[in-house]
Protein backbone atom coordinates (compact mmCIF):
# COMPACT_ATOMS: atom_id res chain seq x y z
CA UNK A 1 128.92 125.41 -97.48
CA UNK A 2 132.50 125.31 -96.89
CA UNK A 3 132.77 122.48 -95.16
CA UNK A 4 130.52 120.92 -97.81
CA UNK A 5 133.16 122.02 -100.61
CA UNK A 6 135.86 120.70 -98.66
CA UNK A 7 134.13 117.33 -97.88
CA UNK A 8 133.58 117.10 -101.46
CA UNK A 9 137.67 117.58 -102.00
CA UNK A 10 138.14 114.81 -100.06
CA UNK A 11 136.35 112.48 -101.91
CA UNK A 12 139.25 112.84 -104.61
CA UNK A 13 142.27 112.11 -102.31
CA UNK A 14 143.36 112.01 -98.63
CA UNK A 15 145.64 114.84 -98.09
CA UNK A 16 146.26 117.31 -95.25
CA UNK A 17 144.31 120.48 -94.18
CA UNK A 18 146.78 122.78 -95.67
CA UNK A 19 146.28 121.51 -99.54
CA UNK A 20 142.57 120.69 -98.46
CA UNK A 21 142.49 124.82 -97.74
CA UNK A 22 144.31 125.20 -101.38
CA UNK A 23 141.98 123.21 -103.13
CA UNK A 24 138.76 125.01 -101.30
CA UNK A 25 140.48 128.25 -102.29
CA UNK A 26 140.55 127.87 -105.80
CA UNK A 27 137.33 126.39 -105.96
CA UNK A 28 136.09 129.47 -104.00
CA UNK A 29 138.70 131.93 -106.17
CA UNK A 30 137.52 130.14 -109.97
CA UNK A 31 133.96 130.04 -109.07
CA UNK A 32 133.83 133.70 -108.07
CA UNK A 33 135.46 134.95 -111.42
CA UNK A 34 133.45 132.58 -113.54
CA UNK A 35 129.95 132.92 -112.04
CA UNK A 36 130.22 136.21 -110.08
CA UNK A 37 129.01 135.06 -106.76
CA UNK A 38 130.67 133.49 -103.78
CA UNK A 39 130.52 129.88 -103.53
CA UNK A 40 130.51 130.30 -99.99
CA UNK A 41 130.40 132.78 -97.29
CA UNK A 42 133.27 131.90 -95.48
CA UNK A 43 136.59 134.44 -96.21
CA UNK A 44 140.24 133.16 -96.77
CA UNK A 45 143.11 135.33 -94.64
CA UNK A 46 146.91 135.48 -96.24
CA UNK A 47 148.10 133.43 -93.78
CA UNK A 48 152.06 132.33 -93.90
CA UNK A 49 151.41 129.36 -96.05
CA UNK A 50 148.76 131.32 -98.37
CA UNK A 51 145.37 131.53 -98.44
CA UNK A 52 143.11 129.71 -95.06
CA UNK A 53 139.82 129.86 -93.67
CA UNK A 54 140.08 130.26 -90.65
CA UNK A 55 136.94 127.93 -89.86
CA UNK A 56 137.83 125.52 -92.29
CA UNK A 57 141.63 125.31 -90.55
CA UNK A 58 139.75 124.75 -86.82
CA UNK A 59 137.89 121.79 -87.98
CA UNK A 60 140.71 119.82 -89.43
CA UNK A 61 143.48 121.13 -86.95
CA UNK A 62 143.79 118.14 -85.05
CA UNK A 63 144.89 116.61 -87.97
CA UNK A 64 148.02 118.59 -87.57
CA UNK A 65 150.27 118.06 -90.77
CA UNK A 66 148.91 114.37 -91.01
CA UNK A 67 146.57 113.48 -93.58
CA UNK A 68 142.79 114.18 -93.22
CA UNK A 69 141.20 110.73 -94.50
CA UNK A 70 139.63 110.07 -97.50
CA UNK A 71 135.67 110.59 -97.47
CA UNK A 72 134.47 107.27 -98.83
CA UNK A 73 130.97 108.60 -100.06
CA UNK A 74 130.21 109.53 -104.06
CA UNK A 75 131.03 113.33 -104.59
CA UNK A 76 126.74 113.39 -105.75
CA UNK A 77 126.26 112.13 -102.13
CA UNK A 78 128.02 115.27 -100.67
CA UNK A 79 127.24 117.94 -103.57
CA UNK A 80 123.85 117.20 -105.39
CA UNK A 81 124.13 119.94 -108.28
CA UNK A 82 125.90 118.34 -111.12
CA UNK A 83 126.75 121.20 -112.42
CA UNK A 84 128.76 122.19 -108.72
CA UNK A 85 130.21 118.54 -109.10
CA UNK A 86 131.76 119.30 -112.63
CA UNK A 87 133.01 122.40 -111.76
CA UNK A 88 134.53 120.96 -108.45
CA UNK A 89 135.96 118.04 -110.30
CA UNK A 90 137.97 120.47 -112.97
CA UNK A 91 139.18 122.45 -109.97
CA UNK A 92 140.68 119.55 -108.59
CA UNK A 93 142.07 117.99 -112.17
CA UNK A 94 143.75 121.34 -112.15
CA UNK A 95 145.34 121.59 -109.07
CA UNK A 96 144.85 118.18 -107.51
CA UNK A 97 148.17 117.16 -108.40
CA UNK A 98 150.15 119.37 -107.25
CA UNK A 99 152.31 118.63 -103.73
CA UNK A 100 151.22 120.91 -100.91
CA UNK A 101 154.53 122.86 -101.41
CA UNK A 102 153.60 123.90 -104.98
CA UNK A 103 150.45 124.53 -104.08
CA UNK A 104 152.15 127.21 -101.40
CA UNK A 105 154.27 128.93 -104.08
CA UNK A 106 151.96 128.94 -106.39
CA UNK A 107 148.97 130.74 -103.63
CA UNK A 108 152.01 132.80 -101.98
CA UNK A 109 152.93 134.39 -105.73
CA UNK A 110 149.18 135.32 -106.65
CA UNK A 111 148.43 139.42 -106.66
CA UNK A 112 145.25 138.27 -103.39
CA UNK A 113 147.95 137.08 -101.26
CA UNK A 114 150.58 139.89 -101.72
CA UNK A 115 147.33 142.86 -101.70
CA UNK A 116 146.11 141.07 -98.69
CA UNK A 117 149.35 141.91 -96.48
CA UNK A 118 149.92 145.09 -98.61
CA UNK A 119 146.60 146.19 -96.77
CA UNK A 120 147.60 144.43 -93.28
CA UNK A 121 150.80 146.58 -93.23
CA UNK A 122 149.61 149.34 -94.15
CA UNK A 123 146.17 149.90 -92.32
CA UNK A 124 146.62 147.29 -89.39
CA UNK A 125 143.56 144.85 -91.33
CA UNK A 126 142.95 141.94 -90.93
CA UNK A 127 144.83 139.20 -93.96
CA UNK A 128 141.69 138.90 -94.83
CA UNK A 129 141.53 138.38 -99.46
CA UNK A 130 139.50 140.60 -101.00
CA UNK A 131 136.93 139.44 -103.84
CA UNK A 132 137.61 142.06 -106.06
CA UNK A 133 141.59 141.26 -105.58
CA UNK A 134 140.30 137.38 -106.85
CA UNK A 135 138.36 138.49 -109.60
CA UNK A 136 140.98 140.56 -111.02
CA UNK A 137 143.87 138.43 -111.00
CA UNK A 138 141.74 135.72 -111.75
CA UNK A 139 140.89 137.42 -114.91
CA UNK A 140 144.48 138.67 -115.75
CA UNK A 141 145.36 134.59 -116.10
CA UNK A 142 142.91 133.93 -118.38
CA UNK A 143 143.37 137.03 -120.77
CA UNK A 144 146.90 135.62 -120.49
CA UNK A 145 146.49 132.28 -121.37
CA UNK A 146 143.96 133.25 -124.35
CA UNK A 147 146.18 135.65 -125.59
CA UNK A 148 148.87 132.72 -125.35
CA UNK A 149 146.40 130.78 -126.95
CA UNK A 150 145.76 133.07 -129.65
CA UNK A 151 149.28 133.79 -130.82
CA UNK A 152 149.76 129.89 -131.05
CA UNK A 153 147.04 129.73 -133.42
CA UNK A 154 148.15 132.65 -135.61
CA UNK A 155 152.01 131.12 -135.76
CA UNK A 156 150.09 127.84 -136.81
CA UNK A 157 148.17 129.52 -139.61
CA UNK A 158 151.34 131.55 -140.10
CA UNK A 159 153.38 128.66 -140.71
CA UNK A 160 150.86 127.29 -143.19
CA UNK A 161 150.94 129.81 -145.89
C-alpha cells in the first residue's frame, strides 16, 4: 500500500524521494492518530534526514536527489476510496509546500524521531518509529493547537464585553 500512497503523492507534484518519504510519513503518522490503524504495513526508520521506509527509499533510489516525475494519472485512478483521497489531499495541502529542507527540520524535531535513536543508543535497535511514539506526539499537537484555538476564542469574547 505504500507504494500506492506514494504514487498517489505524486500525482500532486514532482519532487524527490526524500520529500516523497515526508509526505508518505505524515500521511502514515496523521492517519494512524486519527483512525487508529496503520495505513500501511510498511515501518519508517529515523534515518539522518528523518523519517524513511526503507522499501519505499529502494524503489525511488535511482532517482538519487533528482526529481521523481510527476504521475500523470487522476489521484481516483491510483486510490479509489474517496474518503483515502480527501484525507491524502489535506495531508499534502498541509505539508505539500514545504521545501524538502523544512520538511527535514520539521521530521528531525518531532518526539518519533528523537525516541527512535533514544532507543537505538541505548538498546542497539533498529531506528525503527514506534506507533505509539506517533500517536502520542501526534496527539500532543492537536491538544496544542485546540488549546491555542480555544484561548483565541475566549480573548475574542473577552474583548467583546
Amino acid at each position: 500500500m505504500i507504494y500506492e500512497i506514494a504514487e498517489a503523492m505524486l500525482t500532486f507534484e514532482a519532487m524527490t524521494n526524500e520529500k516523497l518519504q515526508k509526505l508518505c510519513y505524515f500521511a502514515y503518522a496523521w492517519y494512524l492518530t486519527f483512525f487508529g490503524e496503520r495505513l500501511f504495513e510498511e515501518k519508517f526508520e529515523a534515518w539522518e534526514n528523518g523519517p524513511t521506509c526503507p522499501e519505499l527509499f529502494e524503489k525511488y533510489q535511482l532517482y538519487g536527489r533528482m526529481q521523481i516525475p510527476r504521475v500523470q494519472k487522476r489521484l481516483d485512478k491510483i486510490i479509489e476510496k474517496k474518503d483515502l483521497q480527501e484525507f491524502l489531499e489535506a495531508v499534502y495541502d498541509a505539508h505539500g509546500s514545504l521545501k524538502t529542507e523544512e520538511l527535514v527540520l520539521l521530521t528531525r524535531s518531532e518526539e518519533p524521531w528523537i525516541k527512535a535513536l533514544q532507543r537505538k543508543s541505548e538498546k542497539g535497535d533498529r531506528l525503527t518509529y514506534g506507533d505509539d511514539d506517533i500517536i502520542n506526539w501526534n496527539t500532543k499537537k492537536v491538544l496544542k493547537e485546540l488549546n491555542r484555538e480555544n484561548i483565541t476564542v475566549v480573548y475574542n469574547i473577552l474583548k467583546q464585553l
